[in-house]
N, C-alpha and C. Protein backbone atom coordinates (compact mmCIF):
# COMPACT_ATOMS: atom_id res chain seq x y z
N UNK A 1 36.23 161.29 138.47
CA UNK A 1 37.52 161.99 138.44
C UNK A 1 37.89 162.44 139.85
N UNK A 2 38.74 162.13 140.17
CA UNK A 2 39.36 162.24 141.42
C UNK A 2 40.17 163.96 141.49
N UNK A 3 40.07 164.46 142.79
CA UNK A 3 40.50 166.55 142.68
C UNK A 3 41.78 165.83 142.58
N UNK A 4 42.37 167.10 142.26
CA UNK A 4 43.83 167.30 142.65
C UNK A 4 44.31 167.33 144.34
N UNK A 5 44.12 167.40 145.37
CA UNK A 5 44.00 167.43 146.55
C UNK A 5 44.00 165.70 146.89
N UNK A 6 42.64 164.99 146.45
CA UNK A 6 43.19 163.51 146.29
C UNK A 6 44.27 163.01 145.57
N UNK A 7 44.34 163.43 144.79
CA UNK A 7 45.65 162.85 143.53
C UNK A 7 47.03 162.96 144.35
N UNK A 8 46.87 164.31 145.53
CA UNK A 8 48.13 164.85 145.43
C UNK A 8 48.61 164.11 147.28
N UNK A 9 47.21 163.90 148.33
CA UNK A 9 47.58 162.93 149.00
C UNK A 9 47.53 161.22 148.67
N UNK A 10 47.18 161.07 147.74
CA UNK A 10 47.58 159.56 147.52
C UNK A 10 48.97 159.67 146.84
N UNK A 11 49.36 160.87 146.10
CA UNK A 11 50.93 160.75 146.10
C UNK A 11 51.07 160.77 146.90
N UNK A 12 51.50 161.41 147.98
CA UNK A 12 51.90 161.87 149.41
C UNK A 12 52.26 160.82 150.02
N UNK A 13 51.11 160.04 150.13
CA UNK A 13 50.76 158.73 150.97
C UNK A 13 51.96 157.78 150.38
N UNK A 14 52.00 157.68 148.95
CA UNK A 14 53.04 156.57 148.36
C UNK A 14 54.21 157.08 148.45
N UNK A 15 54.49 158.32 148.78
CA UNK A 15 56.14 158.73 149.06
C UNK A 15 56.40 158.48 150.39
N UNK A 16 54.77 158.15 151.35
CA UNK A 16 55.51 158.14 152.87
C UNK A 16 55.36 159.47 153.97
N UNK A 17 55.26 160.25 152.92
CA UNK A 17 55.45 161.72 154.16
C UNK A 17 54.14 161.91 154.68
């Protein structure tokens, strides 16, 4: 299971910012 902290820069990463 991946943290929230990863979850929330691999969103990050796919929006670009």
């Amino acid at each position: 299971r991946a943290d929230a902290s990863t979850v929330w820069k691999e969103f990050t990463t796919a929006e670009g910012r």
